[in-house]
C-alpha atoms as a PDB file:
ATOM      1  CA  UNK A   1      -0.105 -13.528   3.472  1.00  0.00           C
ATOM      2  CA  UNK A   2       0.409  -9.819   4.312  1.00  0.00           C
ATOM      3  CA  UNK A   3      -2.026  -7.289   4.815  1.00  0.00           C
ATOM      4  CA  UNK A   4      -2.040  -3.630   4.490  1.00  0.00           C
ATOM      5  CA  UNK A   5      -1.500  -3.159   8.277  1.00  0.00           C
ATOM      6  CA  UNK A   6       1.684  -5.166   7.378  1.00  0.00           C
ATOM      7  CA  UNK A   7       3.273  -2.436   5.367  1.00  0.00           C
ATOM      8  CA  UNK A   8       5.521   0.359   6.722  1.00  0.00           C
ATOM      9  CA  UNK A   9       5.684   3.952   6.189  1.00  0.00           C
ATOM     10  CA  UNK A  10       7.470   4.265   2.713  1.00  0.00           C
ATOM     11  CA  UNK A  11       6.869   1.107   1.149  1.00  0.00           C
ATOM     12  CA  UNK A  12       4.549   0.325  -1.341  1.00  0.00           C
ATOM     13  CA  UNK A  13       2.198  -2.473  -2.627  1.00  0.00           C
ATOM     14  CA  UNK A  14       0.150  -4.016  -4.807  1.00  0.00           C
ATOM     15  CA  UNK A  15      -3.302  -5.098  -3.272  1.00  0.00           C
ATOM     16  CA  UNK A  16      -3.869  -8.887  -4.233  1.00  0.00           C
ATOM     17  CA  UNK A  17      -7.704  -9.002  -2.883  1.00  0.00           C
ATOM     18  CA  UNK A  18     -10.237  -7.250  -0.464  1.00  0.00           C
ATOM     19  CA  UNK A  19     -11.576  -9.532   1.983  1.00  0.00           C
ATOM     20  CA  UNK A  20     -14.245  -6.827   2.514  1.00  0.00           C
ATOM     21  CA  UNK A  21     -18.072  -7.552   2.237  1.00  0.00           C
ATOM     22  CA  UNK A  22     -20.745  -6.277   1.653  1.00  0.00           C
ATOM     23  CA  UNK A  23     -21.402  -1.963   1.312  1.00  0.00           C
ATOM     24  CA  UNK A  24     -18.198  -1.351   2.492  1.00  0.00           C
ATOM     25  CA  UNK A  25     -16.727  -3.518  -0.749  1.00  0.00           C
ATOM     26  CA  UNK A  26     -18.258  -0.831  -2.995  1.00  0.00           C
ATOM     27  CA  UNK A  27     -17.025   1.838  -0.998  1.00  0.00           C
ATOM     28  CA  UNK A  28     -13.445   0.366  -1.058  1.00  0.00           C
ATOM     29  CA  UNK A  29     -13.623  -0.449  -4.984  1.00  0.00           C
ATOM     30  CA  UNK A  30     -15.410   3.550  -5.836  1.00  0.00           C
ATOM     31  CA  UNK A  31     -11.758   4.784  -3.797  1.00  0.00           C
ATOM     32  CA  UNK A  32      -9.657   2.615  -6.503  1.00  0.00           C
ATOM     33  CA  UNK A  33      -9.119  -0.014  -3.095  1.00  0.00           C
ATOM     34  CA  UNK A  34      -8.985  -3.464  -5.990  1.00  0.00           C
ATOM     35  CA  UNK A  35      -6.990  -6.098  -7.514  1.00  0.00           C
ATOM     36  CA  UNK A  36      -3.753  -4.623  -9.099  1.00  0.00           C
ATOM     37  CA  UNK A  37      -3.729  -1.172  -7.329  1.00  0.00           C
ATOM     38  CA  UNK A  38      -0.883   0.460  -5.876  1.00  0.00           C
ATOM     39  CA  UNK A  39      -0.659   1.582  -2.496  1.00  0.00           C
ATOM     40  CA  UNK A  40       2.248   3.626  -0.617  1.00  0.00           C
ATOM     41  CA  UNK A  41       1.803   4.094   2.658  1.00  0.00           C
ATOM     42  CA  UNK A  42       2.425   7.330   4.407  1.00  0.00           C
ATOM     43  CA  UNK A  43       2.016   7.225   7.823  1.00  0.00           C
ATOM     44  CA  UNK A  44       0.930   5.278  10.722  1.00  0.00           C
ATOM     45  CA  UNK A  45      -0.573   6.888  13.857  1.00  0.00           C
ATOM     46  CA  UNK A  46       1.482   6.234  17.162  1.00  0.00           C
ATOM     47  CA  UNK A  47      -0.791   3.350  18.283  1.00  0.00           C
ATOM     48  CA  UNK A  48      -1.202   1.730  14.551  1.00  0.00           C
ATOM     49  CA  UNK A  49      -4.990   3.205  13.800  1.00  0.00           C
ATOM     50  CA  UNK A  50      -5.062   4.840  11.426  1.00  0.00           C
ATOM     51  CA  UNK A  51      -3.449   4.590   8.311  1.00  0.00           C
ATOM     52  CA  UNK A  52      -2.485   6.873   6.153  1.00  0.00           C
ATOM     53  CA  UNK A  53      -2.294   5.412   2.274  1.00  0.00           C
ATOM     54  CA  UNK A  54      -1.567   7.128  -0.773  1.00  0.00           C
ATOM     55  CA  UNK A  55      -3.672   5.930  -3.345  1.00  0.00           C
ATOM     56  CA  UNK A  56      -3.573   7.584  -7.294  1.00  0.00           C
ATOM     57  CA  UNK A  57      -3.036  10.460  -6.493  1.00  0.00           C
ATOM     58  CA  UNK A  58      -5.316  11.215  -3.216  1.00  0.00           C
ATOM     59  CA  UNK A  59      -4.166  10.135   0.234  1.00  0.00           C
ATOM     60  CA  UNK A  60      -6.926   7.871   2.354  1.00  0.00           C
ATOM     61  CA  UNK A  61      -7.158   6.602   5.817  1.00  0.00           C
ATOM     62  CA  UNK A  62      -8.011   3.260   7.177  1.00  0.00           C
ATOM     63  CA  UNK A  63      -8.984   1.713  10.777  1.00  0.00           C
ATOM     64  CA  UNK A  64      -6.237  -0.983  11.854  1.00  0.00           C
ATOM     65  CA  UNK A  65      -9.530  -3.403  10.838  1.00  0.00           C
ATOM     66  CA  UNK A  66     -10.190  -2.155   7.332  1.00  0.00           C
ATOM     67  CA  UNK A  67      -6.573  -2.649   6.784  1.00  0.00           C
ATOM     68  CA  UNK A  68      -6.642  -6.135   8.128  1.00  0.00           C
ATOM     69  CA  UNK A  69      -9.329  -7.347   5.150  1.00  0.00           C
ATOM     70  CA  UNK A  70      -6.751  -5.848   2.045  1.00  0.00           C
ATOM     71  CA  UNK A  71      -4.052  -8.469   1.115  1.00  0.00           C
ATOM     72  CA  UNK A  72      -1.393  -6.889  -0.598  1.00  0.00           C
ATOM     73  CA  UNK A  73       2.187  -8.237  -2.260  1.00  0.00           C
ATOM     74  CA  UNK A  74       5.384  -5.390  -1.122  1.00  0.00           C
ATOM     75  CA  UNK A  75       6.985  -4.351  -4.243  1.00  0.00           C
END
């Protein structure tokens, strides 16, 4: 199983399911964070939080935890 704190700078991937509950599920799924959507990330802060993901065509950040909850295949 790897998660999005998993993936390095440059690589991409496909998110495979959100572990997140709850609110924060809605606010992940309203930022295009579901089943099927492609991720690259950009950057990772010195000390791994945050991280810097491209999604579409906007760029978001995520805490080291957030990251933790979205399963994701490298492609």
């Amino acid at each position: 199983m790897t998660t999005l704190k998993d993936v390095k700078p440059g690589q991409t991937a496909l998110v495979d399911s959100v572990q997140v509950t709850g609110q924060a599920r809605g606010r992940f799924m309203a930022m295009g964070i579901m089943k099927g959507a492609r991720l690259k990330v950009i950057k990772v802060a010195p000390l791994g939080d945050p991280i810097e993901v491209l999604v579409k065509s906007y760029n978001l950040s995520f805490r080291k935890t957030e990251a933790e909850q979205i399963i994701v295949n490298i492609v």
